[in-house]
PDB file of N, CA and C in Angstrom:
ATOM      1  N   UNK A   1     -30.884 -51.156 -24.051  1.00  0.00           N
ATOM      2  CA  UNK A   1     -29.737 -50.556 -24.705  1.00  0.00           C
ATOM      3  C   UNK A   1     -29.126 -49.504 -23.775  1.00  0.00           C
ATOM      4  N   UNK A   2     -28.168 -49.011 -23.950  1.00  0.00           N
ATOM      5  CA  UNK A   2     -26.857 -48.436 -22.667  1.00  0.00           C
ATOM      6  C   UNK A   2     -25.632 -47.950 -23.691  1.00  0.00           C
ATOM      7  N   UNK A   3     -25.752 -47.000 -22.967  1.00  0.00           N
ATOM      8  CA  UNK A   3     -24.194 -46.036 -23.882  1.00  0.00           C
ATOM      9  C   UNK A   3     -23.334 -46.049 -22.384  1.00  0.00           C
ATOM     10  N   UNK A   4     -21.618 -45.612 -22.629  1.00  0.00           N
ATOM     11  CA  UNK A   4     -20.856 -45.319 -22.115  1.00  0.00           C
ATOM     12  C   UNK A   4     -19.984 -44.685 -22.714  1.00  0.00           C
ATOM     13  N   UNK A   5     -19.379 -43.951 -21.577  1.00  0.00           N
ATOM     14  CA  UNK A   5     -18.098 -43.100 -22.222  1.00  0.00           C
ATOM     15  C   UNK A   5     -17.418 -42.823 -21.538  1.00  0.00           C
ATOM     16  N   UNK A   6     -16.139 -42.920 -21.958  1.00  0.00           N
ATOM     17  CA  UNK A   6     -14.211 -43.093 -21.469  1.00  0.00           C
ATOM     18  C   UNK A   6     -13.946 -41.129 -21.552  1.00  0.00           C
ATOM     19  N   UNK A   7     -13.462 -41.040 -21.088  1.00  0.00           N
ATOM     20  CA  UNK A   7     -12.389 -39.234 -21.161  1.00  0.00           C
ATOM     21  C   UNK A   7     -11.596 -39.318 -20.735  1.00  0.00           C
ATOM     22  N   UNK A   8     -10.736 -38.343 -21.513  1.00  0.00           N
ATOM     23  CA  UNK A   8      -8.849 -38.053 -21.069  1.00  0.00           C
ATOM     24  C   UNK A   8      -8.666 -37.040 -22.105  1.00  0.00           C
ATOM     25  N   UNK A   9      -7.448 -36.573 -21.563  1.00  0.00           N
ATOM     26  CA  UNK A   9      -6.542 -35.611 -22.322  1.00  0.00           C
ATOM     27  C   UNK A   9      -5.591 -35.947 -22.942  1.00  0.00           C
ATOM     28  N   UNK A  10      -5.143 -35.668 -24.324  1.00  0.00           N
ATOM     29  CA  UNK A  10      -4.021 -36.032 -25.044  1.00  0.00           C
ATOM     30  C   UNK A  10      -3.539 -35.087 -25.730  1.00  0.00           C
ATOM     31  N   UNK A  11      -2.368 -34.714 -25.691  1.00  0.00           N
ATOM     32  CA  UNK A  11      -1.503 -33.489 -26.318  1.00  0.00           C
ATOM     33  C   UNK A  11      -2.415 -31.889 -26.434  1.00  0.00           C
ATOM     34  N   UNK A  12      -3.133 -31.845 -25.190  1.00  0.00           N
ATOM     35  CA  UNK A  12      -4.167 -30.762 -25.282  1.00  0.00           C
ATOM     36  C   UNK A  12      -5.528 -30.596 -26.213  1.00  0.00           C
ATOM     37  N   UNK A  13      -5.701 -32.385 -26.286  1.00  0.00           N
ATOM     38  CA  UNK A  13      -7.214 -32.332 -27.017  1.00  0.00           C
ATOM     39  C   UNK A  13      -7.806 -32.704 -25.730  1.00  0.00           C
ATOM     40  N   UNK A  14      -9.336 -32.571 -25.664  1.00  0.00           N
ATOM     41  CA  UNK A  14      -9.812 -33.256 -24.653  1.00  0.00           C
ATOM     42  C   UNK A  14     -10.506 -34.222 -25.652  1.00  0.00           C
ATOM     43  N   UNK A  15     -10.595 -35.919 -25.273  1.00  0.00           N
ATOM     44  CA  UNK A  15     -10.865 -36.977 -25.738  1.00  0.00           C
ATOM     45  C   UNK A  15     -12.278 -37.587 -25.120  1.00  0.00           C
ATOM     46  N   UNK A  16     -13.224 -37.663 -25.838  1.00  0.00           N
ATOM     47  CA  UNK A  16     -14.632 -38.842 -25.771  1.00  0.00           C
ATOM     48  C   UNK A  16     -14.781 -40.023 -25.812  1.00  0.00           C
ATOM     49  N   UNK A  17     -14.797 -40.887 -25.453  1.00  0.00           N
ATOM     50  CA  UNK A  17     -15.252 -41.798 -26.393  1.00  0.00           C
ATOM     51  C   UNK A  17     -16.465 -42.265 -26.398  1.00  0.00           C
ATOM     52  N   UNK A  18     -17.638 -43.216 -26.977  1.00  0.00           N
ATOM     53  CA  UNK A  18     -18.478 -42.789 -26.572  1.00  0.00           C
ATOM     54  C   UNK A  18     -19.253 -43.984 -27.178  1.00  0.00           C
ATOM     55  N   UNK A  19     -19.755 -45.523 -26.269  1.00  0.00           N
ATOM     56  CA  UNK A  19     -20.184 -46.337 -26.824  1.00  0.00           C
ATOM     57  C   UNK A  19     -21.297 -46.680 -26.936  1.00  0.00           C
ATOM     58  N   UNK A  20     -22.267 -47.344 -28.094  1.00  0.00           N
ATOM     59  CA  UNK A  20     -23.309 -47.691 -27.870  1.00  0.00           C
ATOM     60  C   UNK A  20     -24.399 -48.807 -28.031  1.00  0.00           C
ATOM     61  N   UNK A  21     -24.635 -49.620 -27.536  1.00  0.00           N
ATOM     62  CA  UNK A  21     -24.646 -50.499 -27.184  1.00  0.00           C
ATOM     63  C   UNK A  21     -25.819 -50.715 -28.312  1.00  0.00           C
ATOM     64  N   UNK A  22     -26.258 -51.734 -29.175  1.00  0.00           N
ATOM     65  CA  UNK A  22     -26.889 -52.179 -30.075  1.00  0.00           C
ATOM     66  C   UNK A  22     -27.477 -53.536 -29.928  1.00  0.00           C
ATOM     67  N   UNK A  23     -28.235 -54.287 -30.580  1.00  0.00           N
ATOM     68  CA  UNK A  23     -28.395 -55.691 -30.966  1.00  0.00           C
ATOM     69  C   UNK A  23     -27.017 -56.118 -31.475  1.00  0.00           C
ATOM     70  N   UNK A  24     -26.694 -57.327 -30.957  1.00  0.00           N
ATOM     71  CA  UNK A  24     -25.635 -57.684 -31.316  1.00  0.00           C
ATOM     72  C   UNK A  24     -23.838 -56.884 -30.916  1.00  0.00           C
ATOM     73  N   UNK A  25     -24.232 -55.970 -30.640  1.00  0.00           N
ATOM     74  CA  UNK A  25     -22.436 -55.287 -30.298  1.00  0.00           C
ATOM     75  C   UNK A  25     -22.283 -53.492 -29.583  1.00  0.00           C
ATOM     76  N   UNK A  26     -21.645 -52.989 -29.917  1.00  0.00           N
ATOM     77  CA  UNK A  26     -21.192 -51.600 -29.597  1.00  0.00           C
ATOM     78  C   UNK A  26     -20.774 -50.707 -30.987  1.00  0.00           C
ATOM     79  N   UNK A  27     -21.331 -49.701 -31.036  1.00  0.00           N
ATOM     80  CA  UNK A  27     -20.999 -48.947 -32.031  1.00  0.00           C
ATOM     81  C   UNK A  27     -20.097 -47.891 -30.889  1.00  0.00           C
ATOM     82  N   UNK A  28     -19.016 -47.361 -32.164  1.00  0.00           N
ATOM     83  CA  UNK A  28     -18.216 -46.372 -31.675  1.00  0.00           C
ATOM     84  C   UNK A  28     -18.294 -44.775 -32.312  1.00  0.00           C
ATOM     85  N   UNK A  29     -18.162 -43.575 -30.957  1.00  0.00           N
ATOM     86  CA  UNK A  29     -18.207 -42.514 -31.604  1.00  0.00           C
ATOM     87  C   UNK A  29     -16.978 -41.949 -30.494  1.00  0.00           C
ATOM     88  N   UNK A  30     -16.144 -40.942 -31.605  1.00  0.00           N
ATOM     89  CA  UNK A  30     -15.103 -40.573 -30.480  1.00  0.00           C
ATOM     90  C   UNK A  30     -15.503 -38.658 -30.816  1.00  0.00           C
ATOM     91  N   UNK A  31     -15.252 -38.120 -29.895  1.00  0.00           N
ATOM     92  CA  UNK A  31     -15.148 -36.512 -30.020  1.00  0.00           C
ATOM     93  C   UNK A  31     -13.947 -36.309 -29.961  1.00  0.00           C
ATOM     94  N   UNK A  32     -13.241 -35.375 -30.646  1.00  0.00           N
ATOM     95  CA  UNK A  32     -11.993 -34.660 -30.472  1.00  0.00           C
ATOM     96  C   UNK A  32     -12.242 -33.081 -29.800  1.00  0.00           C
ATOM     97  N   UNK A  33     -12.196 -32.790 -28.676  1.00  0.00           N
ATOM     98  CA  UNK A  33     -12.080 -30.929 -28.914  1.00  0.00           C
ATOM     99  C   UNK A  33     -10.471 -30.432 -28.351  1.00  0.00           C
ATOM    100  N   UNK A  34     -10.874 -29.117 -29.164  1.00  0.00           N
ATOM    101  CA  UNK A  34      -9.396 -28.887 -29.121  1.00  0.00           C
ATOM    102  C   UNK A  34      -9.924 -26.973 -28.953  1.00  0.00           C
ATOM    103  N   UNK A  35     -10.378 -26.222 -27.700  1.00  0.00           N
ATOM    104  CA  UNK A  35     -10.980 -25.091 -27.440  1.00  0.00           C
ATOM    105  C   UNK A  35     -12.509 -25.272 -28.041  1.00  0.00           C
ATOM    106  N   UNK A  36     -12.950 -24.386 -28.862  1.00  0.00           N
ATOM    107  CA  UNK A  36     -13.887 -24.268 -29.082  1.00  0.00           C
ATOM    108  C   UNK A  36     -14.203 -25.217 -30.535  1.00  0.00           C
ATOM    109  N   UNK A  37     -12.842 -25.636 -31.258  1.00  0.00           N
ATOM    110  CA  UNK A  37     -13.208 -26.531 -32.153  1.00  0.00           C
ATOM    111  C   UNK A  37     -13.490 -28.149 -31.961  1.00  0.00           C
ATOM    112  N   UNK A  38     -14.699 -28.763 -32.544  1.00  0.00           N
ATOM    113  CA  UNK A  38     -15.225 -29.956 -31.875  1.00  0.00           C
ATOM    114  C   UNK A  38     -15.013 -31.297 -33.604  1.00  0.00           C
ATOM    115  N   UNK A  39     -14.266 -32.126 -33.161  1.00  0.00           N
ATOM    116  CA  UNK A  39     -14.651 -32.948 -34.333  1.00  0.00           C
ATOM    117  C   UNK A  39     -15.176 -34.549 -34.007  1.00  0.00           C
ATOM    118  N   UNK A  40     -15.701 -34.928 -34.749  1.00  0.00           N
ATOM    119  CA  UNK A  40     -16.951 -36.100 -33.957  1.00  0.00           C
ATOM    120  C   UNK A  40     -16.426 -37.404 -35.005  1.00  0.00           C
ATOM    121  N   UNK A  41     -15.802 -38.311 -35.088  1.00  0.00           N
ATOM    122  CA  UNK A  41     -15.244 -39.690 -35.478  1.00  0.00           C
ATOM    123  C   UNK A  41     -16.168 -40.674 -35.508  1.00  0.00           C
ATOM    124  N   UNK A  42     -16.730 -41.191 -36.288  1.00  0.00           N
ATOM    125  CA  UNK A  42     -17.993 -42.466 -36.062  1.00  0.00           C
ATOM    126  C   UNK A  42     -17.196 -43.424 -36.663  1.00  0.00           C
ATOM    127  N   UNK A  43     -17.642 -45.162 -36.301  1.00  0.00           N
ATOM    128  CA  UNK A  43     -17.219 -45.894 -36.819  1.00  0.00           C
ATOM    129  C   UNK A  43     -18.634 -46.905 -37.077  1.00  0.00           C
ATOM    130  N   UNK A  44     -19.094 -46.744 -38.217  1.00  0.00           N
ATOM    131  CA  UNK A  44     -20.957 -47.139 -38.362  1.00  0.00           C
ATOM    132  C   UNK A  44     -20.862 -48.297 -39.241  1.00  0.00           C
ATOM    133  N   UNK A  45     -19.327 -48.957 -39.497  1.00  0.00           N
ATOM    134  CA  UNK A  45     -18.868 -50.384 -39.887  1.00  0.00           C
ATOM    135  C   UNK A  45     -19.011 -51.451 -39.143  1.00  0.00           C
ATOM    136  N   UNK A  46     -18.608 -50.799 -38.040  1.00  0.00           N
ATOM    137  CA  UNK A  46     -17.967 -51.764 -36.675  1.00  0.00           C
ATOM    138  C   UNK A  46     -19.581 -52.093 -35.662  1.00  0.00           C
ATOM    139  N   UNK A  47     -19.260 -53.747 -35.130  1.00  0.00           N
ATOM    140  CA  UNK A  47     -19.880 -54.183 -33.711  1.00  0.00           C
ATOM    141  C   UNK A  47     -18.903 -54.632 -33.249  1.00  0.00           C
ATOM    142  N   UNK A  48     -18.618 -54.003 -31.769  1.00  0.00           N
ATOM    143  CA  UNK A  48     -17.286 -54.456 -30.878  1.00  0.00           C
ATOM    144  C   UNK A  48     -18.450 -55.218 -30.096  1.00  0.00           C
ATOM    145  N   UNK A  49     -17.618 -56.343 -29.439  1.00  0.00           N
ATOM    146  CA  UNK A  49     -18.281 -57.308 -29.113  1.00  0.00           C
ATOM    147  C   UNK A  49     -18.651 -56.586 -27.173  1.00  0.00           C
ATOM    148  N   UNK A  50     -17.720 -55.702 -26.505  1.00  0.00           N
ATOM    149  CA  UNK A  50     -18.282 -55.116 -25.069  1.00  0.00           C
ATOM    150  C   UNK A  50     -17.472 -53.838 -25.590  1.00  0.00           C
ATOM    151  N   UNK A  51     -17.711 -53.168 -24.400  1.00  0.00           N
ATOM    152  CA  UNK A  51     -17.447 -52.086 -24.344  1.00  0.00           C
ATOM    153  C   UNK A  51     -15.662 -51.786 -24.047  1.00  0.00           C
ATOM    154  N   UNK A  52     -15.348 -52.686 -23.133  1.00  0.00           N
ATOM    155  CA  UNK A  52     -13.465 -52.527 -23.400  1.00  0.00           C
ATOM    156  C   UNK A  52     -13.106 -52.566 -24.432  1.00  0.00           C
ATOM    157  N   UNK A  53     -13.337 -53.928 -25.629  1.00  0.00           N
ATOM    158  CA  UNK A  53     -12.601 -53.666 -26.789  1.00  0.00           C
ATOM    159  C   UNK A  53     -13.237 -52.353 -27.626  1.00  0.00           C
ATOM    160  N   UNK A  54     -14.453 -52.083 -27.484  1.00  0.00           N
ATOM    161  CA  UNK A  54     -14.616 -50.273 -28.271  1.00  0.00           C
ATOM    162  C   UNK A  54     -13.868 -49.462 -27.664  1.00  0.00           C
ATOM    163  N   UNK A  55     -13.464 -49.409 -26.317  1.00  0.00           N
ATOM    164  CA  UNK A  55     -12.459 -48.310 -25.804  1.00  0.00           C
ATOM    165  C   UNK A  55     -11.209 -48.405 -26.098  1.00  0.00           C
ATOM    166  N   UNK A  56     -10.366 -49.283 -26.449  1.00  0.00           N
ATOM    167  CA  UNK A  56      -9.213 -49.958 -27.306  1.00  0.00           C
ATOM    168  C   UNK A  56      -9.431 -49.316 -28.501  1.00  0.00           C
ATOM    169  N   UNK A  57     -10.255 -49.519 -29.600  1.00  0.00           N
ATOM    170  CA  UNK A  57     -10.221 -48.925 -30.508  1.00  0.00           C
ATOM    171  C   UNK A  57     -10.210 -47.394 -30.397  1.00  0.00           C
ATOM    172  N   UNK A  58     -11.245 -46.869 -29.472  1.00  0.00           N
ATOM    173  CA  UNK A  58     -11.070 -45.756 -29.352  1.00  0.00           C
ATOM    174  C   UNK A  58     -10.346 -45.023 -29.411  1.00  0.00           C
ATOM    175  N   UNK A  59      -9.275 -45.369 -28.149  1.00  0.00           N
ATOM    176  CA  UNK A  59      -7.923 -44.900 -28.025  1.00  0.00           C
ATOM    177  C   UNK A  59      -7.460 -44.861 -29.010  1.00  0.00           C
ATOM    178  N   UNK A  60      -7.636 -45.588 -30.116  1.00  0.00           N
ATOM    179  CA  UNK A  60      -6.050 -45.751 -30.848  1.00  0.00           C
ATOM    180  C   UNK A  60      -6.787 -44.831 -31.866  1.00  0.00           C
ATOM    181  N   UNK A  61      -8.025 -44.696 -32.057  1.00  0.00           N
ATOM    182  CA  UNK A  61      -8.451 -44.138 -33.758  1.00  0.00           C
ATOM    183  C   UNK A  61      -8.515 -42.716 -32.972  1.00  0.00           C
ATOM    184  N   UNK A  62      -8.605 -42.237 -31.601  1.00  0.00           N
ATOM    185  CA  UNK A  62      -8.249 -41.078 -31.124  1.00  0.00           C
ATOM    186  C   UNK A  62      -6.511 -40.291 -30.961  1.00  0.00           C
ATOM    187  N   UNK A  63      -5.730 -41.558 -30.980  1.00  0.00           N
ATOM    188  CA  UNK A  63      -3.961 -41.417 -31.389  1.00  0.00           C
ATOM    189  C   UNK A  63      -3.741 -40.845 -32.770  1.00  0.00           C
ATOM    190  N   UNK A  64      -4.451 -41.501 -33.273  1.00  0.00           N
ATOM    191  CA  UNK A  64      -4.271 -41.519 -35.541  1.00  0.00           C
ATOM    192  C   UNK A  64      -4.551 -40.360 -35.552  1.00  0.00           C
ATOM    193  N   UNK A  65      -6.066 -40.337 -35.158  1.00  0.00           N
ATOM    194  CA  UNK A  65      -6.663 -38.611 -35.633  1.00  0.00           C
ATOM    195  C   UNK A  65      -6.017 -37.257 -35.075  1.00  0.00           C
ATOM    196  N   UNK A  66      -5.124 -37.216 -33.903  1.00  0.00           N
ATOM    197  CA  UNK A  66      -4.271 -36.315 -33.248  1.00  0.00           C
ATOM    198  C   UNK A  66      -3.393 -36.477 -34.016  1.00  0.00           C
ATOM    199  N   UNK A  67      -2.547 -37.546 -34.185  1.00  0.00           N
ATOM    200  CA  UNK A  67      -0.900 -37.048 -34.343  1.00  0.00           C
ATOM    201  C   UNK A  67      -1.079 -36.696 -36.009  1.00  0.00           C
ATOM    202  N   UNK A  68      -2.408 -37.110 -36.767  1.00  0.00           N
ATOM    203  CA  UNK A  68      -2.364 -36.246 -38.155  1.00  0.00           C
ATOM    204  C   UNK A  68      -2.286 -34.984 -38.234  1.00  0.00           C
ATOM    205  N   UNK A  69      -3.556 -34.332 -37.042  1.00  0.00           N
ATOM    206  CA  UNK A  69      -3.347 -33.025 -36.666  1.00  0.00           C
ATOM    207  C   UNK A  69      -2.257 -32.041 -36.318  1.00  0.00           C
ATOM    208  N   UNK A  70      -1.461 -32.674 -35.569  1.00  0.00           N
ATOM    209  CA  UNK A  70      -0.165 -31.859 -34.863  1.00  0.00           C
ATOM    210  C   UNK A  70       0.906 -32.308 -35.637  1.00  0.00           C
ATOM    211  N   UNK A  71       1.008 -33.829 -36.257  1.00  0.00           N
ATOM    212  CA  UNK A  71       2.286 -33.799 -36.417  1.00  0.00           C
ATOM    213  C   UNK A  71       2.320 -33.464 -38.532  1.00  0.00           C
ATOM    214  N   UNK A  72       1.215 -32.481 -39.205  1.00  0.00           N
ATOM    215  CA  UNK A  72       1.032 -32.235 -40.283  1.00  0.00           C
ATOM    216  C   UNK A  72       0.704 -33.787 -41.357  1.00  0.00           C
TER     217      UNK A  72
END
């Protein structure tokens, strides 16, 4: 078993992502921080079949969870 993880910056969050590799698939965990505040995203539904399509999701469930934040 094997984890990986993607980083970047988006609208001044710093972004995680953070995969882990299981029987059968990839579970996903994303971090949001934004200074000293940290918020942690699991997705404990999901087996992505490699690790690109969990970073795809990533991205995007890391887009949703920002622009709720900033854009109210």
């Amino acid at each position: 078993m094997a984890s990986l993880t993607c980083g970047f910056t988006y609208r001044e969050f710093d972004v995680t992502i953070v995969g882990y590799e299981m029987p059968g698939g990839w579970r996903l965990a994303v971090e949001l921080r934004k200074g000293g505040t940290v918020e942690l995203l699991r997705d404990t539904d999901s087996l992505y079949p490699d690790f690109t399509s969990l970073r795809s999701m990533g991205i995007w469930t890391a887009h949703l969870a920002i622009m709720r934040k900033t854009t109210g």
